[in-house]
PDB file of N, CA and C in Angstrom:
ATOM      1  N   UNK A   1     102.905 136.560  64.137  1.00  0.00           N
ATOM      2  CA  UNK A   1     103.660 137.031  65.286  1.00  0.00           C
ATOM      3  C   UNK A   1     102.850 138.111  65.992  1.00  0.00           C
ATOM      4  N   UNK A   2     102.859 138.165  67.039  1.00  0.00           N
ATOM      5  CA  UNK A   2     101.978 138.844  67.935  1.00  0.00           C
ATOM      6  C   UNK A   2     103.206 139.843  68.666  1.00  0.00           C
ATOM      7  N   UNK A   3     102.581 141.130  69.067  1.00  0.00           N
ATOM      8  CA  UNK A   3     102.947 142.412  69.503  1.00  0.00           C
ATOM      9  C   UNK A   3     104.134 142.161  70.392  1.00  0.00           C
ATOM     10  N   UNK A   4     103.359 140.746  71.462  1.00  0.00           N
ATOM     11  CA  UNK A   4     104.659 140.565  72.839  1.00  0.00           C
ATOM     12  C   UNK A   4     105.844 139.987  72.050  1.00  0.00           C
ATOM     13  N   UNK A   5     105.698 138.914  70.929  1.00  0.00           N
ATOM     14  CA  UNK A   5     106.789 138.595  70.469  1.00  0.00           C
ATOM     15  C   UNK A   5     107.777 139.253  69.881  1.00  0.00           C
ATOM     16  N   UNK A   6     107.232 140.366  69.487  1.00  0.00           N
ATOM     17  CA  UNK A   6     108.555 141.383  68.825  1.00  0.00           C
ATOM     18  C   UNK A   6     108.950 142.812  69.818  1.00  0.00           C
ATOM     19  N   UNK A   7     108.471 142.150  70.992  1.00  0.00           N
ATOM     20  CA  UNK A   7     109.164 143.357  72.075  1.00  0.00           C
ATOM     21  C   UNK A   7     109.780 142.060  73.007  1.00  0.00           C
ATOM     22  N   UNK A   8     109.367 141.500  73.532  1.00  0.00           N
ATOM     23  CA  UNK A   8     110.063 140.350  74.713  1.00  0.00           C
ATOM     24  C   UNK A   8     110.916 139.257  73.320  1.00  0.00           C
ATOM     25  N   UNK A   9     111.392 138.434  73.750  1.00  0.00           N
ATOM     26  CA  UNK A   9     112.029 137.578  73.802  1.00  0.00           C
ATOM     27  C   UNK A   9     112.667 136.281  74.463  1.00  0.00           C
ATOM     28  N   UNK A  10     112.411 135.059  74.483  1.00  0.00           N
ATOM     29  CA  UNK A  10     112.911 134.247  75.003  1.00  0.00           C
ATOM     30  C   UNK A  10     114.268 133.944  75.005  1.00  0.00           C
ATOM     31  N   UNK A  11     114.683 133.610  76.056  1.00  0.00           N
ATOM     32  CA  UNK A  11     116.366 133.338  75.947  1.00  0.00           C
ATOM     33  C   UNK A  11     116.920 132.371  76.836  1.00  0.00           C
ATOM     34  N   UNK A  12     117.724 131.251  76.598  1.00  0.00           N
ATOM     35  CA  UNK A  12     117.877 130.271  77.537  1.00  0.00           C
ATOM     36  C   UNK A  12     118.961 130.665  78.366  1.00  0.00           C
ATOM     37  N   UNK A  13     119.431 130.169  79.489  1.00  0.00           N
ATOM     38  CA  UNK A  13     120.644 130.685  80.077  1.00  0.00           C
ATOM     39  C   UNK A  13     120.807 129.707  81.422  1.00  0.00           C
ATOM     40  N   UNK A  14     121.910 130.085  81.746  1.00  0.00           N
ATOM     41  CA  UNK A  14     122.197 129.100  82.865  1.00  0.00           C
ATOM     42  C   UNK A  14     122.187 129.677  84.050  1.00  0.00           C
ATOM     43  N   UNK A  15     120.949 128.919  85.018  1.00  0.00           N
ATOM     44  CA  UNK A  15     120.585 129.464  85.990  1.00  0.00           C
ATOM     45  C   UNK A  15     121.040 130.139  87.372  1.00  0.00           C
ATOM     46  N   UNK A  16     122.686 129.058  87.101  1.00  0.00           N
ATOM     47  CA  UNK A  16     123.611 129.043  88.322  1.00  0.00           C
ATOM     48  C   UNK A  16     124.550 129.756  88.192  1.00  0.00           C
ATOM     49  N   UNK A  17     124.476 130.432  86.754  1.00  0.00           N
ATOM     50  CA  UNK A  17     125.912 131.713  86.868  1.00  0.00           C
ATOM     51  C   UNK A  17     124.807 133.128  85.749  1.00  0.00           C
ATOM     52  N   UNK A  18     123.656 132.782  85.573  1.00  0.00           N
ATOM     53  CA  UNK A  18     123.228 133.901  84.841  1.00  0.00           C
ATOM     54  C   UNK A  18     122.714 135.032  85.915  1.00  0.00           C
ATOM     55  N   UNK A  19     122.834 136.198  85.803  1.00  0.00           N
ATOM     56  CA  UNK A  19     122.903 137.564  86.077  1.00  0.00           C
ATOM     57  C   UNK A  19     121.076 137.957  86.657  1.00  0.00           C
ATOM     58  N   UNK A  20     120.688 137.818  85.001  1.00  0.00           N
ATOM     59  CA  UNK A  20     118.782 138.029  84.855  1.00  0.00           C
ATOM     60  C   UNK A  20     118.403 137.116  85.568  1.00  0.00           C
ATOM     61  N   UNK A  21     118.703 135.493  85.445  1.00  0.00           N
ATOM     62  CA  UNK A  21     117.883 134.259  86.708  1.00  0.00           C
ATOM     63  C   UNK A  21     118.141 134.635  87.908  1.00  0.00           C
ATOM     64  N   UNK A  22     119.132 135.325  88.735  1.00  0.00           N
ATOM     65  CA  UNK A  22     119.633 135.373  89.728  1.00  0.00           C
ATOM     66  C   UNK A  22     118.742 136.956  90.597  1.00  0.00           C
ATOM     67  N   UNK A  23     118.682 137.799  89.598  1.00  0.00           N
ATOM     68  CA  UNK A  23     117.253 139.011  89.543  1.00  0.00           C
ATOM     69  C   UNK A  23     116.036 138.151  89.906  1.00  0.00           C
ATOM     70  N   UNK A  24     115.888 137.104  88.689  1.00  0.00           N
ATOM     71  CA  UNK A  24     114.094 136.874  88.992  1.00  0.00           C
ATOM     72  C   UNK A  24     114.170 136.303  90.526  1.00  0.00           C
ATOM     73  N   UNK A  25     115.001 135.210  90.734  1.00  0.00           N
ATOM     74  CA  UNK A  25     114.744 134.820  91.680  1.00  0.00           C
ATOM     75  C   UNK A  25     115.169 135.345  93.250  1.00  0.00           C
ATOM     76  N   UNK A  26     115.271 136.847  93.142  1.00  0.00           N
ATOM     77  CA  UNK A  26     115.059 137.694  94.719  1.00  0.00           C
ATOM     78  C   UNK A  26     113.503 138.052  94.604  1.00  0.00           C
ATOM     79  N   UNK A  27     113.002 137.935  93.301  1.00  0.00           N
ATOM     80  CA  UNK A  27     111.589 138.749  93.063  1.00  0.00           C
ATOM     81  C   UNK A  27     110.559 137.535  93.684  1.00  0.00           C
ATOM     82  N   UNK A  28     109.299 138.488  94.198  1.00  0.00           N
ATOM     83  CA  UNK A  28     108.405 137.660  94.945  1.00  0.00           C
ATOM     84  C   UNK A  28     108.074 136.043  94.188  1.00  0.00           C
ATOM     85  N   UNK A  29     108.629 135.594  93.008  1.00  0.00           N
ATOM     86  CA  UNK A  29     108.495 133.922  92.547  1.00  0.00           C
ATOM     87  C   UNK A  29     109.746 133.276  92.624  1.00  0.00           C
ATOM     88  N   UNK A  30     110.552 133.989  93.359  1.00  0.00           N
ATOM     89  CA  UNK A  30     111.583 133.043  93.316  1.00  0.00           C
ATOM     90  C   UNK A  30     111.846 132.471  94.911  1.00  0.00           C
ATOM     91  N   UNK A  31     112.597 131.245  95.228  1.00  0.00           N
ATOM     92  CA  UNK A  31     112.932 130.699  96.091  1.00  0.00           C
ATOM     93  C   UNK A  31     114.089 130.057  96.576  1.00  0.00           C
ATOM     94  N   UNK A  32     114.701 129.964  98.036  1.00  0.00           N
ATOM     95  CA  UNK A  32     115.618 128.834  97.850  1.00  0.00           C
ATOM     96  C   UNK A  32     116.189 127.917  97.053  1.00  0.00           C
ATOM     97  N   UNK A  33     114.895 127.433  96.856  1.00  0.00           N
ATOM     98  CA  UNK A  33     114.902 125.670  95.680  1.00  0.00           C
ATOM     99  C   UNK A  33     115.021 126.447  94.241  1.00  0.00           C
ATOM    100  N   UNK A  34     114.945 127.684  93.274  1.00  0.00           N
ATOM    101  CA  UNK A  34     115.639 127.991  92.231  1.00  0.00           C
ATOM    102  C   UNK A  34     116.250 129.362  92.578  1.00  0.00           C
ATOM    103  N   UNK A  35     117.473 129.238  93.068  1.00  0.00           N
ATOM    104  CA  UNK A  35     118.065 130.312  93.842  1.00  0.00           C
ATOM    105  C   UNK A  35     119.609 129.976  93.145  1.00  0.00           C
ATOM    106  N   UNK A  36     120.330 130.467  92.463  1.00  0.00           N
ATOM    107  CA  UNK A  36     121.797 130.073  91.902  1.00  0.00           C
ATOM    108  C   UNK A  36     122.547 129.393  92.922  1.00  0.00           C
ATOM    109  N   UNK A  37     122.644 129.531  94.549  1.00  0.00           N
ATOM    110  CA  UNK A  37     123.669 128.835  94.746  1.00  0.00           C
ATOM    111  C   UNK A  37     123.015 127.303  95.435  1.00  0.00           C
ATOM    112  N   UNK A  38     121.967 127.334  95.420  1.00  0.00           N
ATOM    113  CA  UNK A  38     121.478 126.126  95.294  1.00  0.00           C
ATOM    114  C   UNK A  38     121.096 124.965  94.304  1.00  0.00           C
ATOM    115  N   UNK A  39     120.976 125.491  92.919  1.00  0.00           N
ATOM    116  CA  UNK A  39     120.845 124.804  91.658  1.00  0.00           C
ATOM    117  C   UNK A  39     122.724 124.459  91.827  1.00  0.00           C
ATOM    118  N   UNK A  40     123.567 125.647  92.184  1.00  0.00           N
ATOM    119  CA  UNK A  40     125.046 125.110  91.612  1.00  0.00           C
ATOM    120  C   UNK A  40     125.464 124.045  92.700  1.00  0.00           C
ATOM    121  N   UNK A  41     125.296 124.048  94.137  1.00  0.00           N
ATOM    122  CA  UNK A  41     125.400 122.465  94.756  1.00  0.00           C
ATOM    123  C   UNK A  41     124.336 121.532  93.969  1.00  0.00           C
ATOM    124  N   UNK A  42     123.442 121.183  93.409  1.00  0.00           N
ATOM    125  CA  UNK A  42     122.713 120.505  93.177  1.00  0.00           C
ATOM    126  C   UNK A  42     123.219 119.869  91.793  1.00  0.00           C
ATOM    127  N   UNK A  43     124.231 120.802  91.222  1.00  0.00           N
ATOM    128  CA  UNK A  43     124.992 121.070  89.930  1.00  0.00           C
ATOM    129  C   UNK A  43     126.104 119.719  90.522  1.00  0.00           C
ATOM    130  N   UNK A  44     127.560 120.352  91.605  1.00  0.00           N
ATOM    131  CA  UNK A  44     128.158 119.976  91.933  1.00  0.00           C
ATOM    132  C   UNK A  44     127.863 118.601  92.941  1.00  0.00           C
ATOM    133  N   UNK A  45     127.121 118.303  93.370  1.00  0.00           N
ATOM    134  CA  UNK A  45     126.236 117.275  94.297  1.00  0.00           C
ATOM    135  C   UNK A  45     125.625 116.185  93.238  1.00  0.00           C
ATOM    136  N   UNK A  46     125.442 116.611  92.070  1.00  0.00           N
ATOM    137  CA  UNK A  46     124.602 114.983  91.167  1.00  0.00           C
ATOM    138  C   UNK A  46     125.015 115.361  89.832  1.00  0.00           C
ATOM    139  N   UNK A  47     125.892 116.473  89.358  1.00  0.00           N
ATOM    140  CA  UNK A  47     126.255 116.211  88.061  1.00  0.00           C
ATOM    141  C   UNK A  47     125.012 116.562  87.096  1.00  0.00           C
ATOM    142  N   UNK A  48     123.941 117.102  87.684  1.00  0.00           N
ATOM    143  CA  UNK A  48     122.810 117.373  86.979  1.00  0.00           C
ATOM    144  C   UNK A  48     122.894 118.821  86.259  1.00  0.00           C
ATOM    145  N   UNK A  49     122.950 119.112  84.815  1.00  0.00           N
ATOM    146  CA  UNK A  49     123.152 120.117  84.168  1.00  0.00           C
ATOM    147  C   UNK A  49     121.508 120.906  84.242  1.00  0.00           C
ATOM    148  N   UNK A  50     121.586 122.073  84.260  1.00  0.00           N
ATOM    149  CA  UNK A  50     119.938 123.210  84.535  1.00  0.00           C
ATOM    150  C   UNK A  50     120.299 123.809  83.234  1.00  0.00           C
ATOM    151  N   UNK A  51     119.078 124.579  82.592  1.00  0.00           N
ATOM    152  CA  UNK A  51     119.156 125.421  81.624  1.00  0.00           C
ATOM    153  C   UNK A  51     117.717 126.347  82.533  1.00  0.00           C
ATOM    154  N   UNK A  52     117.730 127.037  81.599  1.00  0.00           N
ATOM    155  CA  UNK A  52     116.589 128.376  82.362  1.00  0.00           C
ATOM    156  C   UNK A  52     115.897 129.157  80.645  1.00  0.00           C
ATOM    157  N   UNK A  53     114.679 129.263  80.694  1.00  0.00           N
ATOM    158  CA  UNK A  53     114.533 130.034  80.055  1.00  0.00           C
ATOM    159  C   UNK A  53     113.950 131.203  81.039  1.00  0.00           C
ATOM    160  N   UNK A  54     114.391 132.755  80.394  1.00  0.00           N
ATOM    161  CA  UNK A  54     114.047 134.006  80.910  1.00  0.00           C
ATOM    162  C   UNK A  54     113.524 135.095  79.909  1.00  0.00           C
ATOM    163  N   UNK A  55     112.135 135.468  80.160  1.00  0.00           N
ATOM    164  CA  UNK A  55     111.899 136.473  79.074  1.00  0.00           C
ATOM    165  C   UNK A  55     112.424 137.744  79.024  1.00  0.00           C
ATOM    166  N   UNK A  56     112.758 138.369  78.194  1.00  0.00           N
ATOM    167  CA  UNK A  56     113.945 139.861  78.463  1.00  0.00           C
ATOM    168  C   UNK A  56     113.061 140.586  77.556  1.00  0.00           C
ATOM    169  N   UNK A  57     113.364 141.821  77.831  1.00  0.00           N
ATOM    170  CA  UNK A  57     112.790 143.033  77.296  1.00  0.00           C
ATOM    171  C   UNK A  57     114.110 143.909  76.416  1.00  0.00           C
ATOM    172  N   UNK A  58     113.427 144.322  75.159  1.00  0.00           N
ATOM    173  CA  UNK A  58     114.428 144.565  74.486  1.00  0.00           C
ATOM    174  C   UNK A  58     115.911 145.145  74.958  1.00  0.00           C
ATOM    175  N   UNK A  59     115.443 146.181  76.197  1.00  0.00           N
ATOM    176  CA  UNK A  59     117.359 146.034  76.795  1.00  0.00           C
ATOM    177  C   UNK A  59     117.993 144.785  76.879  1.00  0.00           C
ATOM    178  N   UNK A  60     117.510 143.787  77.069  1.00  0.00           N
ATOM    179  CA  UNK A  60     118.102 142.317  77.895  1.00  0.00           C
ATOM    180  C   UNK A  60     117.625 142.015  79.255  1.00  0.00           C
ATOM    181  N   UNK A  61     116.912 143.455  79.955  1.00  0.00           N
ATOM    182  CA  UNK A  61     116.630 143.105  81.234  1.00  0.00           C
ATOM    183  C   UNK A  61     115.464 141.830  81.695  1.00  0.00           C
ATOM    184  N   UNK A  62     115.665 141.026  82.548  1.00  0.00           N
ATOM    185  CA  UNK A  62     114.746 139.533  82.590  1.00  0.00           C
ATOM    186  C   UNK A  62     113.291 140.141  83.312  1.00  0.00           C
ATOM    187  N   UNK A  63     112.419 139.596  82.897  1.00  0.00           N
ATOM    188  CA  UNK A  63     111.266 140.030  82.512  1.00  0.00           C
ATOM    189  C   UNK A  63     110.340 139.243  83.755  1.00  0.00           C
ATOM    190  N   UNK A  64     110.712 137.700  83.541  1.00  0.00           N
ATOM    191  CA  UNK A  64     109.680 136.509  83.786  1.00  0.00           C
ATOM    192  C   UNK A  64     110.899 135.292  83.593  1.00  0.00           C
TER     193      UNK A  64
END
């Protein structure tokens, strides 16, 4: 196990109601096309379920 692994953490979450995905994506890599209220029509529009992974820093705050 390496240094980043026992300070970050991976965590899956759902893109269209999570808190941290909804952070990354105002930050300069995020976009329209993975933006929560566009994954949730895309949700409601084809029945297509999203998962997200987000790296967090030991508060929980999303990282990446």
């Amino acid at each position: 196990m390496t240094a980043v692994d026992q300070v970050l953490r991976l965590q899956s979450v759902d893109p269209c109601s999570d808190p941290r995905w909804a952070e990354l994506m105002t930050g300069p890599d995020g976009s329209l096309f993975s933006s929560p209220p566009w994954l949730s029509a895309v949700v409601d529009t084809y029945g297509i379920d999203f998962t997200a992974d987000v790296l967090v820093d030991p508060d929980g705050a999303p990282v990446a």
